[in-house]
N, C-alpha and C. Protein backbone atom coordinates (compact mmCIF):
# COMPACT_ATOMS: atom_id res chain seq x y z
N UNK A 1 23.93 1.39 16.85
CA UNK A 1 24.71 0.25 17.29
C UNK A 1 24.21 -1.02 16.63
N UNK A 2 24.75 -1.68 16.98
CA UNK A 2 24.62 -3.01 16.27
C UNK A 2 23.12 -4.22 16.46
N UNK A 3 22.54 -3.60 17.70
CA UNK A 3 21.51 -4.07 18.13
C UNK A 3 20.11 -3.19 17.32
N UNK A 4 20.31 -1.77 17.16
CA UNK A 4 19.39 -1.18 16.14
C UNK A 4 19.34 -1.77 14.91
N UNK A 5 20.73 -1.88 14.26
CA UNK A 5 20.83 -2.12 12.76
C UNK A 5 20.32 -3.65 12.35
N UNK A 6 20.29 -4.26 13.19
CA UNK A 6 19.68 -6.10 13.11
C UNK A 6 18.23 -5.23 13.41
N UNK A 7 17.54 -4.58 14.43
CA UNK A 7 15.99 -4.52 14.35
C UNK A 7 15.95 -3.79 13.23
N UNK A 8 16.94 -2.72 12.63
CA UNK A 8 15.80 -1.94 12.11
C UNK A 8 15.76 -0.66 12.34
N UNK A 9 16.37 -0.65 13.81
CA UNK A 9 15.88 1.25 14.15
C UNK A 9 16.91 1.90 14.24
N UNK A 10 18.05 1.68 13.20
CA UNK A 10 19.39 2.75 13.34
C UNK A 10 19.03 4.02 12.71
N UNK A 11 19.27 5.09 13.85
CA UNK A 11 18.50 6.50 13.67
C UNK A 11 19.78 7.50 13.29
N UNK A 12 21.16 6.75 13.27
CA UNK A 12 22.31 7.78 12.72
C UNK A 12 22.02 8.31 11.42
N UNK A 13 22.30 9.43 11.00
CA UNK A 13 21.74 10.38 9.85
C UNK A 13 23.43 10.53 9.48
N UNK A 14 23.83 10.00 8.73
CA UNK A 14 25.40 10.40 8.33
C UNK A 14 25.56 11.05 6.83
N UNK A 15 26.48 11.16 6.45
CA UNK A 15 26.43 11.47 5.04
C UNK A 15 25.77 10.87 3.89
N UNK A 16 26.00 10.99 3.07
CA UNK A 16 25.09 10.64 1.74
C UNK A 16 25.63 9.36 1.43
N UNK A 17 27.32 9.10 1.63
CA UNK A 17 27.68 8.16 1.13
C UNK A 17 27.32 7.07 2.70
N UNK A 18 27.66 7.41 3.51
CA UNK A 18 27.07 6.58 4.68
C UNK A 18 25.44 6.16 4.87
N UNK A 19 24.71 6.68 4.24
CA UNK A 19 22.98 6.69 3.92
C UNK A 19 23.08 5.35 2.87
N UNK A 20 24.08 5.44 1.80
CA UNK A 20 23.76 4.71 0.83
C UNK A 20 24.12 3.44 1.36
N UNK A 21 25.47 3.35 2.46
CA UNK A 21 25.71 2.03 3.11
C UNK A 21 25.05 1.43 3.86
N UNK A 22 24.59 2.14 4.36
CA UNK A 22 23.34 1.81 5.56
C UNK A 22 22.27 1.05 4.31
N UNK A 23 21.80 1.54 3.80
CA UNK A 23 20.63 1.08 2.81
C UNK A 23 20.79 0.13 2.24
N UNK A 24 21.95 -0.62 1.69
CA UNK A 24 22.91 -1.36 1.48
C UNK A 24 22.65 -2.43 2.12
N UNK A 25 23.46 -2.50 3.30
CA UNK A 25 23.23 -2.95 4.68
C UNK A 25 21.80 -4.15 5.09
N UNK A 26 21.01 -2.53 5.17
CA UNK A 26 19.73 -2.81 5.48
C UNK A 26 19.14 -3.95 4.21
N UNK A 27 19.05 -3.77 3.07
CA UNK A 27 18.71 -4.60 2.13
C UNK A 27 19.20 -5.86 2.14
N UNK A 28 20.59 -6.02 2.46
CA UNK A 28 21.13 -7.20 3.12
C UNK A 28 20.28 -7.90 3.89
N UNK A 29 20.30 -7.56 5.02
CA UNK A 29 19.80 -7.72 6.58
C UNK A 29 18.13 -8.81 5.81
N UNK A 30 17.44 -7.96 4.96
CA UNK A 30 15.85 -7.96 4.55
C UNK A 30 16.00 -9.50 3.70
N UNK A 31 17.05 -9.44 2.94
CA UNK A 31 17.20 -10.72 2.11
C UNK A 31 17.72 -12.12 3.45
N UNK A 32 18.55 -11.67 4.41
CA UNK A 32 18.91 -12.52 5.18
C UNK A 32 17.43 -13.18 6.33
N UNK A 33 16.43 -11.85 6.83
CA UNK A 33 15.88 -12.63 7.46
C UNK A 33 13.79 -12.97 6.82
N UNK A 34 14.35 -12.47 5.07
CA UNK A 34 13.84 -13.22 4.32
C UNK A 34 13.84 -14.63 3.87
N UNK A 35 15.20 -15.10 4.17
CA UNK A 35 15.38 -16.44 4.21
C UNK A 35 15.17 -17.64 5.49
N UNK A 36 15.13 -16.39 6.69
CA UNK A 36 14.92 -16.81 7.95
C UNK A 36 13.13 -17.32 8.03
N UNK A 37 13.03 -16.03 7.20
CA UNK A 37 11.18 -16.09 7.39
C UNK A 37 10.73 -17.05 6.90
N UNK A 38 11.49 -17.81 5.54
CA UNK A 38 10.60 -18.74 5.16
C UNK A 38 10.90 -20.43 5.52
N UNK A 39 12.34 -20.51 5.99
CA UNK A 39 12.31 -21.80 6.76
C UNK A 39 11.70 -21.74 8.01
N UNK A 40 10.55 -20.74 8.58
CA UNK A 40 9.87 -21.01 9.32
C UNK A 40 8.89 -22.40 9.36
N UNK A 41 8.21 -22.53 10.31
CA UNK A 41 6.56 -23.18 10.22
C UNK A 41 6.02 -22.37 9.67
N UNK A 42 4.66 -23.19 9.05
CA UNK A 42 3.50 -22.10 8.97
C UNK A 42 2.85 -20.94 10.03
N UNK A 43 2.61 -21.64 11.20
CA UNK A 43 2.57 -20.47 12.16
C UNK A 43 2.95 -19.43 12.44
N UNK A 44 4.42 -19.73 12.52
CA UNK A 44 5.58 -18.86 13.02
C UNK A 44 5.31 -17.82 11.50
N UNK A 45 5.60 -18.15 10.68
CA UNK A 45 5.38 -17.46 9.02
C UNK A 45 4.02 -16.77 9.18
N UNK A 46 3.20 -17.41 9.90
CA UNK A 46 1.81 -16.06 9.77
C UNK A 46 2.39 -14.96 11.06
N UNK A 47 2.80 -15.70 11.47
CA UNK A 47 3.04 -14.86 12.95
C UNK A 47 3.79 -13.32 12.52
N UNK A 48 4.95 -13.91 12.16
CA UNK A 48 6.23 -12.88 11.56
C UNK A 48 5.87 -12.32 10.06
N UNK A 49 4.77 -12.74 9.50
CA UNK A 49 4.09 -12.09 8.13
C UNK A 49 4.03 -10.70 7.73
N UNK A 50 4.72 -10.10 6.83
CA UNK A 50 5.22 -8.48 6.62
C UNK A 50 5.08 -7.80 5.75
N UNK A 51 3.88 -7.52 5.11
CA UNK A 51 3.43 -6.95 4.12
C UNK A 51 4.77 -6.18 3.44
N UNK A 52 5.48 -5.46 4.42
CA UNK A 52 6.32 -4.51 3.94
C UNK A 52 8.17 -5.30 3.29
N UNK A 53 7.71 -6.77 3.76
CA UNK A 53 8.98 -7.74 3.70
C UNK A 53 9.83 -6.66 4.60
N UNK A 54 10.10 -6.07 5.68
CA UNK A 54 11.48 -5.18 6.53
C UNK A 54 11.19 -6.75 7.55
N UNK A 55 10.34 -7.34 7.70
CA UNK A 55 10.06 -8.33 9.19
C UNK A 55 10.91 -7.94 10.28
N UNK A 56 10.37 -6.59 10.52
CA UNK A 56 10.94 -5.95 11.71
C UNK A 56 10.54 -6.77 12.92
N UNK A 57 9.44 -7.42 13.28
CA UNK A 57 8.94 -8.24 14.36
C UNK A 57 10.25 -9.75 14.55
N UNK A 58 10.03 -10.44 13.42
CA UNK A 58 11.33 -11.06 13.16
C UNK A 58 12.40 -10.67 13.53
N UNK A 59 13.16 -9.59 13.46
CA UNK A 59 14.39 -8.83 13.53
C UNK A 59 14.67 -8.89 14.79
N UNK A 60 13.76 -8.06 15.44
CA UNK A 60 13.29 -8.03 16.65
C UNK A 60 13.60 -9.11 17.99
N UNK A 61 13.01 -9.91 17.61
CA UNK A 61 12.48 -11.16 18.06
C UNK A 61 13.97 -12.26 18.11
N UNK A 62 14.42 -12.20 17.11
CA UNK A 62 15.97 -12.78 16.96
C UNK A 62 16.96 -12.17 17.37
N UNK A 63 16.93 -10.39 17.41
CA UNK A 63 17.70 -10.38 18.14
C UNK A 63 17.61 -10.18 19.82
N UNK A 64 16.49 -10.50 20.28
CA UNK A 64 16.22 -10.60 21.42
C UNK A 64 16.99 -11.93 21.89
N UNK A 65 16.86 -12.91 21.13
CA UNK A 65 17.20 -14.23 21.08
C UNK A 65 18.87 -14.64 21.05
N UNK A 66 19.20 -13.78 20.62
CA UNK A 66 20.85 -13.90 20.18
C UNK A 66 21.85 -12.64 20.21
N UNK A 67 21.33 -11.95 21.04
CA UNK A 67 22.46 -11.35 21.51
C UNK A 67 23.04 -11.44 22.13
N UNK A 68 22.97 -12.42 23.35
CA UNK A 68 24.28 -13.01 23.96
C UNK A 68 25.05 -13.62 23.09
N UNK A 69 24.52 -14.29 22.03
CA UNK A 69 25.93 -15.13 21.12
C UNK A 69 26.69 -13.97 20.49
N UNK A 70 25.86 -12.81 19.82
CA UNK A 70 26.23 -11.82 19.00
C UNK A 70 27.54 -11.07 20.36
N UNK A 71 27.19 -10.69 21.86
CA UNK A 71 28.00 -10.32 22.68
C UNK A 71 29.55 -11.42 22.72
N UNK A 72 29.35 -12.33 23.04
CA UNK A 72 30.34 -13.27 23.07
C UNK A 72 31.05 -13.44 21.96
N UNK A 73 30.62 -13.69 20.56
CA UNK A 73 31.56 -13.56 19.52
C UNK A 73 32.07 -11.88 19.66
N UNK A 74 31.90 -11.01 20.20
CA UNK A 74 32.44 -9.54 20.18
C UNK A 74 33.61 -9.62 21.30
N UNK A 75 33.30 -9.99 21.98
CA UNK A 75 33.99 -10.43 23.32
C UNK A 75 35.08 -11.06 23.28
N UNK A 76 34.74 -12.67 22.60
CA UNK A 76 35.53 -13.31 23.46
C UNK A 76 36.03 -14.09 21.86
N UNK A 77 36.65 -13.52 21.03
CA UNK A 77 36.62 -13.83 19.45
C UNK A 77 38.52 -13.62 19.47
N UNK A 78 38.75 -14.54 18.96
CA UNK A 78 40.16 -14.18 19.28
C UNK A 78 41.18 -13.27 18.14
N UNK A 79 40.00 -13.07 16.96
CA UNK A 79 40.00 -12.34 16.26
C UNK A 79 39.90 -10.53 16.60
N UNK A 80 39.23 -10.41 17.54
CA UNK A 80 39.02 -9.08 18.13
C UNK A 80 39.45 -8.58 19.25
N UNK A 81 40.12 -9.64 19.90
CA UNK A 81 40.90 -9.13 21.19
C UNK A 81 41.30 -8.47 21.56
N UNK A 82 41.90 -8.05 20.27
CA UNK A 82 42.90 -6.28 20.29
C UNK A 82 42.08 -4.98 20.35
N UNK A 83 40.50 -5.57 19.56
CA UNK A 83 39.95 -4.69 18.94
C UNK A 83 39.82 -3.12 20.47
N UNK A 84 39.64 -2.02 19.73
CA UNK A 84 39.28 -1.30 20.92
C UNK A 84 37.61 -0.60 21.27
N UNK A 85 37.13 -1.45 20.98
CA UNK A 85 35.83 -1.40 20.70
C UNK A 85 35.05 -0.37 21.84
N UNK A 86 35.81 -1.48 22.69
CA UNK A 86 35.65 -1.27 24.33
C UNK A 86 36.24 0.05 25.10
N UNK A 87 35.44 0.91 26.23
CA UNK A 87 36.14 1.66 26.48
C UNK A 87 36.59 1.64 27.94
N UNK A 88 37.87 2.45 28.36
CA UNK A 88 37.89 2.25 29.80
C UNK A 88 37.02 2.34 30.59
N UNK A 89 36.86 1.61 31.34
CA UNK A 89 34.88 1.86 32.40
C UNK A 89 35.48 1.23 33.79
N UNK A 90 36.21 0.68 33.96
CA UNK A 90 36.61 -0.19 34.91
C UNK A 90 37.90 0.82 36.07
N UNK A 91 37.36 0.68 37.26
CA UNK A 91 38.11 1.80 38.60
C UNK A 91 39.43 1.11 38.74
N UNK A 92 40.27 1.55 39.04
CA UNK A 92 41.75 0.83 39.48
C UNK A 92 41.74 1.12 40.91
N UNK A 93 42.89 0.34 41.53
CA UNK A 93 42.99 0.90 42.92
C UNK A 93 44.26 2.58 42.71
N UNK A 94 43.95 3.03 42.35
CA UNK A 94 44.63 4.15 41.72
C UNK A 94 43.43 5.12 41.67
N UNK A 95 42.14 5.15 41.36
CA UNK A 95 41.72 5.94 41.40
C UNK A 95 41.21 6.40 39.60
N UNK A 96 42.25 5.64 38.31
CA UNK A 96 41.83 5.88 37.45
C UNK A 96 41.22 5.06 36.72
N UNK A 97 41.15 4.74 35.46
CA UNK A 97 40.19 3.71 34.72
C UNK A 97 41.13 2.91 34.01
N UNK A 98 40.57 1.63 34.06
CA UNK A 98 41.30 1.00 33.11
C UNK A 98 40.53 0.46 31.95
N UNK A 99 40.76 -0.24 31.43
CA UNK A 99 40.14 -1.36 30.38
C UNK A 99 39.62 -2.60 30.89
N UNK A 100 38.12 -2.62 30.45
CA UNK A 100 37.79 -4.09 30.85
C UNK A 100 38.18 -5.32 30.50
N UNK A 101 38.74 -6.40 31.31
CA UNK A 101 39.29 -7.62 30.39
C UNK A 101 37.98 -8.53 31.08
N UNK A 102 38.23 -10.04 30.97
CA UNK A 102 37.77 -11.09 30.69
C UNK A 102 36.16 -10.86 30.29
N UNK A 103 36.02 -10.67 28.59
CA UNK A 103 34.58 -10.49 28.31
C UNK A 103 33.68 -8.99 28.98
N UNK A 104 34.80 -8.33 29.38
CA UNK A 104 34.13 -6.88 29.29
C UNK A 104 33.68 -6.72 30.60
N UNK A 105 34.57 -7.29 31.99
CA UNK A 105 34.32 -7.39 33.02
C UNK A 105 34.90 -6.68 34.02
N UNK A 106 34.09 -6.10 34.73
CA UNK A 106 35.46 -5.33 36.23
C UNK A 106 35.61 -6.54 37.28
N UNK A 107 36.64 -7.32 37.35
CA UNK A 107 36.45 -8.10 38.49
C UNK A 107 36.43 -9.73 38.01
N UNK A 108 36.52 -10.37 39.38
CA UNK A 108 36.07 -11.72 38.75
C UNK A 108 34.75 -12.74 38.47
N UNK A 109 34.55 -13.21 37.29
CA UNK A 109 33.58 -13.76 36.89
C UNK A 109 32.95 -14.76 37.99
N UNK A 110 31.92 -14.88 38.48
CA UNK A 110 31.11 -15.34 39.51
C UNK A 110 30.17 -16.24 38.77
N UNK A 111 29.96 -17.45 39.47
CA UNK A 111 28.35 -17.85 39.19
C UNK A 111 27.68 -18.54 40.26
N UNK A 112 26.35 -18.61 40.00
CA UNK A 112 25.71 -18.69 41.70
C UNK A 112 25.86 -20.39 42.20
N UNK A 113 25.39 -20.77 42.86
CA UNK A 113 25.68 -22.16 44.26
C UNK A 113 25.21 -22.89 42.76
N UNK A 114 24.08 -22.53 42.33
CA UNK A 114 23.40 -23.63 40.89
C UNK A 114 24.39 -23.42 39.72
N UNK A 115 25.31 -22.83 39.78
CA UNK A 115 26.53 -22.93 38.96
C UNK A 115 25.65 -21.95 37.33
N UNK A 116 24.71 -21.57 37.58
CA UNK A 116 23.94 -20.75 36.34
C UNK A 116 24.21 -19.61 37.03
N UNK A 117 24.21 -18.66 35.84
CA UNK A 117 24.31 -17.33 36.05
C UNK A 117 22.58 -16.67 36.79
N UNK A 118 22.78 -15.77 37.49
CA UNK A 118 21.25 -15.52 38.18
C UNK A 118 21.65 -14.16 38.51
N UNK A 119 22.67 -13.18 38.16
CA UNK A 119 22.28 -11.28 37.73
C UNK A 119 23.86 -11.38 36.73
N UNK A 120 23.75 -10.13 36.44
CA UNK A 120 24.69 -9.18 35.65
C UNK A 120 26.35 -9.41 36.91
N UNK A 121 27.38 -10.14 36.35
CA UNK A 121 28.82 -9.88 36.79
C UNK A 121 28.51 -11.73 37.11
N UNK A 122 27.93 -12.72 37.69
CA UNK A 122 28.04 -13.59 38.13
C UNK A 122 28.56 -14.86 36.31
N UNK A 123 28.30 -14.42 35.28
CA UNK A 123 28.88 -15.29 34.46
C UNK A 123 28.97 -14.21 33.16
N UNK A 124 29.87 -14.29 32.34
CA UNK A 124 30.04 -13.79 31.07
C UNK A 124 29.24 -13.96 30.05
N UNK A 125 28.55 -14.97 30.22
CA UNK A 125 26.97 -15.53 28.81
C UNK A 125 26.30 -14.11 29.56
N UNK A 126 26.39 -13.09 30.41
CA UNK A 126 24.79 -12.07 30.59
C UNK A 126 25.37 -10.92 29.93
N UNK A 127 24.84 -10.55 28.86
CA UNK A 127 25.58 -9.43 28.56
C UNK A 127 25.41 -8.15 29.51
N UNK A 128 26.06 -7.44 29.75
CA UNK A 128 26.50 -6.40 30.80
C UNK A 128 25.56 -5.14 30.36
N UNK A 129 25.19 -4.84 29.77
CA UNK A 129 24.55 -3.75 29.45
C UNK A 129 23.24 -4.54 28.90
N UNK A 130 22.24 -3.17 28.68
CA UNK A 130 21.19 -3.01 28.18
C UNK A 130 20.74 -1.71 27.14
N UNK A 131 21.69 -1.18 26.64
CA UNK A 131 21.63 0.00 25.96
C UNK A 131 21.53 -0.06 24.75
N UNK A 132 21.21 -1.30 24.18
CA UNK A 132 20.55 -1.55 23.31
C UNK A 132 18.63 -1.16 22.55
N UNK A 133 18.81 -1.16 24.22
CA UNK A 133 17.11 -0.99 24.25
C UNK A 133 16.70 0.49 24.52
N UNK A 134 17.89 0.81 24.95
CA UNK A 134 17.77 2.87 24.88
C UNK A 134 17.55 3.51 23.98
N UNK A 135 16.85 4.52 23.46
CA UNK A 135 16.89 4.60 22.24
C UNK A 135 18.08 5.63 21.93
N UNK A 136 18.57 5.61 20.90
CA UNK A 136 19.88 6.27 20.49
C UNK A 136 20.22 7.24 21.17
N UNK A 137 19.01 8.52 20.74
CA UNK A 137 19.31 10.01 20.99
C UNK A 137 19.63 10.30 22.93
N UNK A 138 19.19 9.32 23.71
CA UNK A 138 19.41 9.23 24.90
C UNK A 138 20.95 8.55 25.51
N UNK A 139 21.37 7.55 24.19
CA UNK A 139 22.64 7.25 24.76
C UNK A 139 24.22 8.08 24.51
């Protein structure tokens, strides 16, 4: 998924010509947060320092940082609206499933008395899942 392939740990084994895209990809990714690495500070630059240049810690670390924006442009992009990315997950009063709408939601968007979001369903900035952090072969 898309949260492996920004760290680093996409473990899909596909064809030869899908290996070469991925690698592709990945070399991308290395030049992009090669450029990240060096408008660092000095600190931050020893910190995230990568003998191997992959700055998987970097990778990491950013996308810890930005995957709610990365969720929301998926979401709520008016470019992708149609997309079917998404699958039915959501109960009807019927008994069957439907499709999640507003930002990938069953229900209506909530936020607490402090008007900030404070769990999962109370505002659309929390992304809804965590299966990012699963590792593949389990999801």
């Amino acid at each position: 998924d898309i949260g492996d392939i920004i760290r680093g740990k996409d473990l899909y084994g596909g064809s030869k010509k899908e290996n070469e895209k991925r690698e592709q990809l990945d070399d991308k990714l290395k030049k992009i947060f090669g450029k990240i690495h060096s408008g660092l500070s000095n600190g931050a630059q020893t910190y995230y320092n990568d003998d191997t240049k992959d700055f998987l810690k970097l990778r990491e670390d950013w996308w810890y940082a930005n995957r709610e924006t990365v969720w929301k442009a998926m979401t709520c992009s008016e470019d992708l609206k149609n997309s079917s990315y998404f699958h039915a997950t959501c109960s009807d009063r019927n008994g069957g499933c439907s499709q999640a709408n507003k930002y990938c939601r069953c229900g209506d968007d909530k936020k607490s008395k402090s008007g900030k979001p404070s769990k999962a369903g109370d505002n659309v900035s929390i992304v809804p899942t965590y299966f990012d952090y699963v590792p593949q072969y389990l999801r």
